[in-house]
N, C-alpha and C. Protein backbone atom coordinates (compact mmCIF):
# COMPACT_ATOMS: atom_id res chain seq x y z
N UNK A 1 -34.03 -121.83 -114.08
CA UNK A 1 -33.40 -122.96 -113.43
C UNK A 1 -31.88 -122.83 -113.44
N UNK A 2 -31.47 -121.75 -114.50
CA UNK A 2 -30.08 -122.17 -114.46
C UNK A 2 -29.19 -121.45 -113.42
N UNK A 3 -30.02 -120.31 -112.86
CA UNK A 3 -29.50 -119.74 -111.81
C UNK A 3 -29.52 -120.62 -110.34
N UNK A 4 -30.24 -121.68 -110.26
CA UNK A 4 -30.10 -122.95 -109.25
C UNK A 4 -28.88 -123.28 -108.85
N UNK A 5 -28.06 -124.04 -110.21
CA UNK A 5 -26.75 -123.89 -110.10
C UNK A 5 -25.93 -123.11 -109.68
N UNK A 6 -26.21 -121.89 -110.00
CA UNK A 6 -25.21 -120.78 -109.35
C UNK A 6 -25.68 -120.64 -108.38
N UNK A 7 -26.58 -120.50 -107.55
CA UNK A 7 -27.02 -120.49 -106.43
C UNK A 7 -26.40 -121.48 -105.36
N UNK A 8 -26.99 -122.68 -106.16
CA UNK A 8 -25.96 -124.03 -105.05
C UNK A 8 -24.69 -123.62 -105.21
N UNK A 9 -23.91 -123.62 -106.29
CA UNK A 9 -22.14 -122.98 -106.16
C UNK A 9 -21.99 -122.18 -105.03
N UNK A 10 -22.20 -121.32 -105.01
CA UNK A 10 -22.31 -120.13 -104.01
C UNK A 10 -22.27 -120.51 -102.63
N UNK A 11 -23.54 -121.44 -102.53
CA UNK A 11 -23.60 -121.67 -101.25
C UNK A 11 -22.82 -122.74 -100.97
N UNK A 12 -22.26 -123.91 -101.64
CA UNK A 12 -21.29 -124.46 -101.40
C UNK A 12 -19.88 -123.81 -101.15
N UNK A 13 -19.88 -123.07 -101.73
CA UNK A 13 -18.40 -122.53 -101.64
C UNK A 13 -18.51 -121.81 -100.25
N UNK A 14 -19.35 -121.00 -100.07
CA UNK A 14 -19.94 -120.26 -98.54
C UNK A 14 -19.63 -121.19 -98.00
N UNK A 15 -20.44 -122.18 -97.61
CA UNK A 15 -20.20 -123.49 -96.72
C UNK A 15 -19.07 -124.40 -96.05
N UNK A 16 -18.33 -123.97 -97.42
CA UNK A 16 -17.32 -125.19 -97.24
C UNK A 16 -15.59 -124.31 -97.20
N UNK A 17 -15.76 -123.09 -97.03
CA UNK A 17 -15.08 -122.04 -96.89
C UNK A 17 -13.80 -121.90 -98.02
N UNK A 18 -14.27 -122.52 -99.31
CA UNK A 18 -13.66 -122.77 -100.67
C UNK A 18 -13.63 -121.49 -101.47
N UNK A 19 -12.28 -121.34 -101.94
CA UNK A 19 -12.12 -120.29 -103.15
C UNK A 19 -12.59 -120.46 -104.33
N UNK A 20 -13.03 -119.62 -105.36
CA UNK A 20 -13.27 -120.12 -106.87
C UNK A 20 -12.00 -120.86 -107.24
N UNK A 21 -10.77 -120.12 -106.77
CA UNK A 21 -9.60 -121.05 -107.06
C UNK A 21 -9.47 -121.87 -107.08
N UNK A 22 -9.44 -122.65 -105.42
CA UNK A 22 -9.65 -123.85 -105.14
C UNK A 22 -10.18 -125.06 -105.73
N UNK A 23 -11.12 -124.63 -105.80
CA UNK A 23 -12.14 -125.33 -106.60
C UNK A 23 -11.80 -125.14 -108.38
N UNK A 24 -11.31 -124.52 -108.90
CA UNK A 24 -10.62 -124.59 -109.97
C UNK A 24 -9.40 -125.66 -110.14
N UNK A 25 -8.89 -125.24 -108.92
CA UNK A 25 -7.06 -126.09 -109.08
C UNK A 25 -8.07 -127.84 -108.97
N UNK A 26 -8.83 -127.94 -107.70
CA UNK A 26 -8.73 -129.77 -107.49
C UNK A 26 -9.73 -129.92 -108.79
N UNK A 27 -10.48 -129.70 -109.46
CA UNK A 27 -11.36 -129.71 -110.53
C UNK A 27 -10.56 -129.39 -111.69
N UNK A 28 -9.86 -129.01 -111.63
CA UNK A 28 -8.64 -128.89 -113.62
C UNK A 28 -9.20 -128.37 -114.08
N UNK A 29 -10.21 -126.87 -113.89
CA UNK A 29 -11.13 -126.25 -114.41
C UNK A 29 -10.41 -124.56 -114.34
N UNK A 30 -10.40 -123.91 -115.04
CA UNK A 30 -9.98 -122.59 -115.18
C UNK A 30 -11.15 -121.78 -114.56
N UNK A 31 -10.46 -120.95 -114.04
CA UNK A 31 -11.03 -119.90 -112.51
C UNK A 31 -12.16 -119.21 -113.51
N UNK A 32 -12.13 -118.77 -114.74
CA UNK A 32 -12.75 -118.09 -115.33
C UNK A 32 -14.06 -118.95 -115.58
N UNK A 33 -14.23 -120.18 -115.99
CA UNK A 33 -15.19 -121.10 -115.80
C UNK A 33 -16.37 -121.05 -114.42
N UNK A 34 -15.31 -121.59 -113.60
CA UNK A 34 -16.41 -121.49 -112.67
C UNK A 34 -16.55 -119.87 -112.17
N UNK A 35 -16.23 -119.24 -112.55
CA UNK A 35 -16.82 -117.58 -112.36
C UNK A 35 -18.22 -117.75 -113.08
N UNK A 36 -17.56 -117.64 -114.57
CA UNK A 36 -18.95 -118.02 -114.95
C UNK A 36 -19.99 -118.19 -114.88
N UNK A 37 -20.07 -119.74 -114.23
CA UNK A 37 -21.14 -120.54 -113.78
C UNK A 37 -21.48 -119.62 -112.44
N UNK A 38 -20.76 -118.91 -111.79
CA UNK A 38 -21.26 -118.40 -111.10
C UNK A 38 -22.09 -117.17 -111.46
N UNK A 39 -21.69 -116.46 -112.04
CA UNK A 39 -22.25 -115.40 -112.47
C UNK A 39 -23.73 -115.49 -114.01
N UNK A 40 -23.52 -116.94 -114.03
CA UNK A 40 -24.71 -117.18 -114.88
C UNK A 40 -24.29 -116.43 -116.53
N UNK A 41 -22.67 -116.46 -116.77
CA UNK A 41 -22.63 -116.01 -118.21
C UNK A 41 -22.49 -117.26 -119.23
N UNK A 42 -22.15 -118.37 -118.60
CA UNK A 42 -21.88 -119.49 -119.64
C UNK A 42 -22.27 -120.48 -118.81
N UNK A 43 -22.88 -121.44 -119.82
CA UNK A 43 -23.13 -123.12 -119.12
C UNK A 43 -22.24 -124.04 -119.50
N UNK A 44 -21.13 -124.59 -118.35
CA UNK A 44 -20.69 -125.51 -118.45
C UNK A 44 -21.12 -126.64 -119.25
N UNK A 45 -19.72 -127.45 -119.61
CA UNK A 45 -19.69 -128.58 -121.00
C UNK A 45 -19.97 -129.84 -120.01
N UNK A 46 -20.39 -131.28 -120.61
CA UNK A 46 -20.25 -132.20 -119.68
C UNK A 46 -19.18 -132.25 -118.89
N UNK A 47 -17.98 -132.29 -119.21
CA UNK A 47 -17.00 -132.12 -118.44
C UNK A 47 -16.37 -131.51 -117.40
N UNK A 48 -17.30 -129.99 -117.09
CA UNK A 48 -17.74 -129.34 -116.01
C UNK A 48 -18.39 -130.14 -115.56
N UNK A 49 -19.08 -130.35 -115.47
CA UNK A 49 -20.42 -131.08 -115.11
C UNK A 49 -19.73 -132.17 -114.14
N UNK A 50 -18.66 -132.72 -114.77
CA UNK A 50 -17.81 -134.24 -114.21
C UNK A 50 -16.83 -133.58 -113.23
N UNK A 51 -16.46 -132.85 -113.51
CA UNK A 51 -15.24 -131.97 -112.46
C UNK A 51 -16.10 -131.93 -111.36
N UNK A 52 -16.87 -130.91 -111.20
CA UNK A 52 -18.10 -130.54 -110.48
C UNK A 52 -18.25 -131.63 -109.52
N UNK A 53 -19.06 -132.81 -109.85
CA UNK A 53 -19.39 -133.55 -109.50
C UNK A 53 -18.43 -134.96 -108.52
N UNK A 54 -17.27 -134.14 -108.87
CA UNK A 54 -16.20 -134.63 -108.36
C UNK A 54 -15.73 -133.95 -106.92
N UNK A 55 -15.61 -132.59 -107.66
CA UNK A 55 -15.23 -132.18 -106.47
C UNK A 55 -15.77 -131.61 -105.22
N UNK A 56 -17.05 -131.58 -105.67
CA UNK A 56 -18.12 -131.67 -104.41
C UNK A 56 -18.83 -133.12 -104.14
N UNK A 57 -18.41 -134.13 -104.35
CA UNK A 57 -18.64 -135.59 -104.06
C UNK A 57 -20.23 -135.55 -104.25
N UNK A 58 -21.09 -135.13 -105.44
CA UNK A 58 -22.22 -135.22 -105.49
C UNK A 58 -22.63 -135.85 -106.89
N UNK A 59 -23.74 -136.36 -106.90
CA UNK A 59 -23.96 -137.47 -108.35
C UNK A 59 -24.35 -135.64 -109.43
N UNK A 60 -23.78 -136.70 -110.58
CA UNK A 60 -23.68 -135.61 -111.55
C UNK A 60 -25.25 -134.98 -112.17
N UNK A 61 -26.22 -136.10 -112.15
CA UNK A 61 -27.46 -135.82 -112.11
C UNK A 61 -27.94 -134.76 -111.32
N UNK A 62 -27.76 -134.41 -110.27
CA UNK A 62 -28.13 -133.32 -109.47
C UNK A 62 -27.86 -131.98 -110.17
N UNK A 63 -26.47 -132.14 -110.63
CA UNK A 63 -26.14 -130.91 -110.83
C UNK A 63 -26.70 -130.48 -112.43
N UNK A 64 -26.69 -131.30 -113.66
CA UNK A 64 -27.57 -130.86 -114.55
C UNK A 64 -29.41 -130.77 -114.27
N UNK A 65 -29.33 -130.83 -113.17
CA UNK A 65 -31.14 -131.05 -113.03
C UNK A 65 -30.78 -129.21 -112.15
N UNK A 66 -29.89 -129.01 -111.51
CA UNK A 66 -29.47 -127.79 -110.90
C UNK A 66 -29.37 -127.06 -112.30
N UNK A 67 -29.25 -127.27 -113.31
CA UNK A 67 -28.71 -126.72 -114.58
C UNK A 67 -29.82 -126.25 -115.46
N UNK A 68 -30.60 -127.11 -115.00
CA UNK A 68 -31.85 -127.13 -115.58
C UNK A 68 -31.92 -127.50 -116.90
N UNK A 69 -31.32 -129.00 -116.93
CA UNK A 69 -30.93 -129.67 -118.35
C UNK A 69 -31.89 -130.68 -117.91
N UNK A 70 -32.86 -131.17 -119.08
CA UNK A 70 -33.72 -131.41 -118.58
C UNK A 70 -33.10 -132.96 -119.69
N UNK A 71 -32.90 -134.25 -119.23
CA UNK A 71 -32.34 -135.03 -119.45
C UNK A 71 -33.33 -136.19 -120.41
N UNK A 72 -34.42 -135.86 -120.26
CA UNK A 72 -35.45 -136.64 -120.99
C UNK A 72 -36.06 -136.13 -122.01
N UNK A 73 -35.61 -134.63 -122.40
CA UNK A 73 -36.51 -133.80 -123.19
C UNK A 73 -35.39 -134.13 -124.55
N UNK A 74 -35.68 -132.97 -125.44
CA UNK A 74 -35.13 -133.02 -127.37
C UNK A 74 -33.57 -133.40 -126.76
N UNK A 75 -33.18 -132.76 -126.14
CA UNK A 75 -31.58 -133.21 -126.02
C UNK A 75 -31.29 -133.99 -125.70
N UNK A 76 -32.07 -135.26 -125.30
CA UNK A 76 -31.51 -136.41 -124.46
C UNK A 76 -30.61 -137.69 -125.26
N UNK A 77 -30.82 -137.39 -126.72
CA UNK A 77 -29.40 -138.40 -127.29
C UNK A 77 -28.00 -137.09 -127.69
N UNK A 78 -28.33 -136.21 -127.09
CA UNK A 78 -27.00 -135.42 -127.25
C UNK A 78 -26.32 -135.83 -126.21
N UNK A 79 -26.99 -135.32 -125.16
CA UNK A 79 -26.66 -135.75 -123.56
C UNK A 79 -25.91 -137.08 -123.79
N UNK A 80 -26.86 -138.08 -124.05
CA UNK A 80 -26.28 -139.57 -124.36
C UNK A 80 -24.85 -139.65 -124.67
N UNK A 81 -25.05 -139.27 -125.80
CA UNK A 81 -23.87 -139.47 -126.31
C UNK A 81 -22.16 -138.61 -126.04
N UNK A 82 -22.86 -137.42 -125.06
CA UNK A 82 -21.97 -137.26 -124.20
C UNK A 82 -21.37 -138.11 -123.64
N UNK A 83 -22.38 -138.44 -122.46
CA UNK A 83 -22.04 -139.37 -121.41
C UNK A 83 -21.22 -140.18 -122.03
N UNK A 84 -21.59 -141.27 -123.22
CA UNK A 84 -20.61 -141.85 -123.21
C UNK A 84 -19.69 -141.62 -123.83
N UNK A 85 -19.56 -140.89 -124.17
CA UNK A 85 -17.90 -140.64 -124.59
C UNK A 85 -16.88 -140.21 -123.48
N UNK A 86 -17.74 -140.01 -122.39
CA UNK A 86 -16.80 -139.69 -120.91
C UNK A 86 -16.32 -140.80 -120.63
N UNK A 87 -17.07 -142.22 -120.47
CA UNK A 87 -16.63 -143.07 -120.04
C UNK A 87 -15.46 -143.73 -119.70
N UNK A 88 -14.57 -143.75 -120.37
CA UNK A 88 -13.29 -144.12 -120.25
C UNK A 88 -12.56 -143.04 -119.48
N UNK A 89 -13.32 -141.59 -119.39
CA UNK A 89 -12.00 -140.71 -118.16
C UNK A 89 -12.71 -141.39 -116.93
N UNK A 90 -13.89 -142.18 -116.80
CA UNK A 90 -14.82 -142.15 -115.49
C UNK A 90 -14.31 -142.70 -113.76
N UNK A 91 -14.25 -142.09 -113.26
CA UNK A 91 -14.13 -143.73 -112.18
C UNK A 91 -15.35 -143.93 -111.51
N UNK A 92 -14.68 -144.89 -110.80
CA UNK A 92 -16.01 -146.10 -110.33
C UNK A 92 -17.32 -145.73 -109.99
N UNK A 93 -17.03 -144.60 -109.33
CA UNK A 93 -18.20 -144.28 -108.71
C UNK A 93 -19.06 -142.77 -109.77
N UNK A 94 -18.13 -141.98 -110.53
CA UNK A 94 -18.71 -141.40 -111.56
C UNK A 94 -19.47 -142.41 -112.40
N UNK A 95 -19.12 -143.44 -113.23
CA UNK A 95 -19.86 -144.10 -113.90
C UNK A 95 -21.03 -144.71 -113.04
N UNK A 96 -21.37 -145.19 -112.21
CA UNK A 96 -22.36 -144.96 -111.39
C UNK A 96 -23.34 -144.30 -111.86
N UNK A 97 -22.62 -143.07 -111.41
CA UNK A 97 -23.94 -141.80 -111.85
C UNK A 97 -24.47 -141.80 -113.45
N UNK A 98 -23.08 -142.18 -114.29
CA UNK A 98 -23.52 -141.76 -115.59
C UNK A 98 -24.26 -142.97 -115.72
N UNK A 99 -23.82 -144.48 -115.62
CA UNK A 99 -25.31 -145.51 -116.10
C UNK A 99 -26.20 -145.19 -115.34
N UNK A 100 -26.52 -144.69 -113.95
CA UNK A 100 -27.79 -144.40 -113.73
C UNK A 100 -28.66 -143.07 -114.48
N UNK A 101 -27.94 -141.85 -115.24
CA UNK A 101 -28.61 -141.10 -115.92
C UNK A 101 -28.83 -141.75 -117.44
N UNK A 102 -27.76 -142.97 -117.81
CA UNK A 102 -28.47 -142.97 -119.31
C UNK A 102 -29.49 -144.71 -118.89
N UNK A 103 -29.58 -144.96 -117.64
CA UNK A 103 -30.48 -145.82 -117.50
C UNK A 103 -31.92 -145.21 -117.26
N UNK A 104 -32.10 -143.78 -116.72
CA UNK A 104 -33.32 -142.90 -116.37
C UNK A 104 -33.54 -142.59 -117.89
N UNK A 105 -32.83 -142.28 -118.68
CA UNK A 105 -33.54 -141.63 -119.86
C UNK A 105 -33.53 -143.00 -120.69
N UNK A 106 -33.15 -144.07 -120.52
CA UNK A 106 -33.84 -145.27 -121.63
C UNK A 106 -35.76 -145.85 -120.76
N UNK A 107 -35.41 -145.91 -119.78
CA UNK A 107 -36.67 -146.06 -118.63
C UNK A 107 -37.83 -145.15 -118.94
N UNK A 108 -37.52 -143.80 -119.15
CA UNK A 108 -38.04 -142.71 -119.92
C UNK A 108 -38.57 -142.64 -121.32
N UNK A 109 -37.97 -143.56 -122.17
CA UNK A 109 -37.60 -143.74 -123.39
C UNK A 109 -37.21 -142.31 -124.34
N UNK A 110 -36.35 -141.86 -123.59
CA UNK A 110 -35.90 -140.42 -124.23
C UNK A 110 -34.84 -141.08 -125.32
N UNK A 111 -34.38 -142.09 -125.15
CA UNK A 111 -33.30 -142.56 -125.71
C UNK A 111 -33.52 -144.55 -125.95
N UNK A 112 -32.58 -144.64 -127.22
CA UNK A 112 -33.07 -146.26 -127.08
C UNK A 112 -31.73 -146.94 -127.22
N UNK A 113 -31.86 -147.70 -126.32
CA UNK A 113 -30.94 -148.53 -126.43
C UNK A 113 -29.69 -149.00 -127.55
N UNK A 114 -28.77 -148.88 -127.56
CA UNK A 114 -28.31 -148.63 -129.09
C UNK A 114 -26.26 -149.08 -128.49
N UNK A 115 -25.77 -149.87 -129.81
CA UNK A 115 -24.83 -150.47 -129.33
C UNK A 115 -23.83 -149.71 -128.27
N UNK A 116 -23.73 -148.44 -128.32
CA UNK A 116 -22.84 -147.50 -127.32
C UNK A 116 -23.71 -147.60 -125.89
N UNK A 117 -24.95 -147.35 -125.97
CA UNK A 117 -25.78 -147.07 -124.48
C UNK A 117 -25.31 -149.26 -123.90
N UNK A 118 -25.33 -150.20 -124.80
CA UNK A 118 -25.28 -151.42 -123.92
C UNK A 118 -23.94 -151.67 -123.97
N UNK A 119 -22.59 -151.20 -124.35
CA UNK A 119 -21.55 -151.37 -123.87
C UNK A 119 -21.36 -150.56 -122.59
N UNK A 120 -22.06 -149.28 -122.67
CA UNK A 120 -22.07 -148.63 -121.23
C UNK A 120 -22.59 -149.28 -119.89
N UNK A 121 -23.66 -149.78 -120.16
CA UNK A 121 -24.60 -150.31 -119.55
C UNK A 121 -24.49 -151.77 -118.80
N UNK A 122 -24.70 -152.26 -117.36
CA UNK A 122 -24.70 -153.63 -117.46
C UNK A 122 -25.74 -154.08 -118.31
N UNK A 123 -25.96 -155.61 -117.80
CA UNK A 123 -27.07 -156.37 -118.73
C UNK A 123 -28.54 -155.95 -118.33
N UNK A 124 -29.10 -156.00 -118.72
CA UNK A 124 -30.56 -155.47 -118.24
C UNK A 124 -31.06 -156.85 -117.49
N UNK A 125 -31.95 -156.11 -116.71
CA UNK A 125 -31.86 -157.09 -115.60
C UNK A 125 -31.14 -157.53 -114.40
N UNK A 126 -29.98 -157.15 -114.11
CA UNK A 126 -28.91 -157.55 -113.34
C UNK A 126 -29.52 -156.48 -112.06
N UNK A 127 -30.25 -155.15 -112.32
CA UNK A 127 -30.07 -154.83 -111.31
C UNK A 127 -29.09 -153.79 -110.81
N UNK A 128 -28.26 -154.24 -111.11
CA UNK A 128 -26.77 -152.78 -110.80
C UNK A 128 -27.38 -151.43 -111.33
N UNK A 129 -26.84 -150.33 -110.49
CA UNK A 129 -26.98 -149.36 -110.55
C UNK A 129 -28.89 -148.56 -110.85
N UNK A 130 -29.65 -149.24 -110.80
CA UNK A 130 -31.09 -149.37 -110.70
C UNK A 130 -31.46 -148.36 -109.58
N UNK A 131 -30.97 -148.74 -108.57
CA UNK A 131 -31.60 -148.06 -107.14
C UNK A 131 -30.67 -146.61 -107.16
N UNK A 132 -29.84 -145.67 -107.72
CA UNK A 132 -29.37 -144.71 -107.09
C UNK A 132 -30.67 -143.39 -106.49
């Protein structure tokens, strides 16, 4: 699976007639990184993951499921607790993505609810961010 990722890279960059550079400079990511990921020698940190997801305007979920990080399995309060510690670099529409991935893995019960996941989180029930 993890060659998915490099696969989609590739063809995004094909597509969108983007340099590894490029995509380094608007992402604050060093050229050697996303080589990397291209070449399948290292897996990006969450924070790849957030660049990424930035600079190809795509929810960040895609791209660890491209990663083949499997978000509900043994790692899913690592993951967690990633996520939130991103929170505060997030904007509007990244956090989006991230309460909808730590709302899939409580739904899942990969993870439980716990004072960091409900400061992240709206109120249960409300609805927000439910449908992505």
């Amino acid at each position: 699976m993890k060659g998915d990722l490099a696969n989609w890279l590739a063809k995004e960059l094909r597509e969108r007639g983007w340099t590894v550079s490029y995509v380094a400079k608007i992402g604050n990511l060093s050229i050697s990184m996303v080589n990397c990921i291209l070449s399948e020698r290292r897996d990006p940190g969450l924070k790849t993951y957030q660049a990424l997801s930035m600079v190809f305007n795509v929810p960040m979920l895609k791209l660890l499921q491209l990663a083949g990080i499997d978000i509900y399995g043994r790692g899913a309060n690592c993951l967690a607790n990633e996520v939130m510690a991103m929170v505060p670099l997030l904007d509007e529409e990244q956090l989006t993505h991230a309460r909808f991935i730590l709302n899939s893995m409580l739904k899942a019960k990969s993870i439980e609810r716990s004072t960091l996941v409900t400061k992240v989180l709206p109120e249960k029930g409300n609805g927000k961010d439910e449908g992505l």
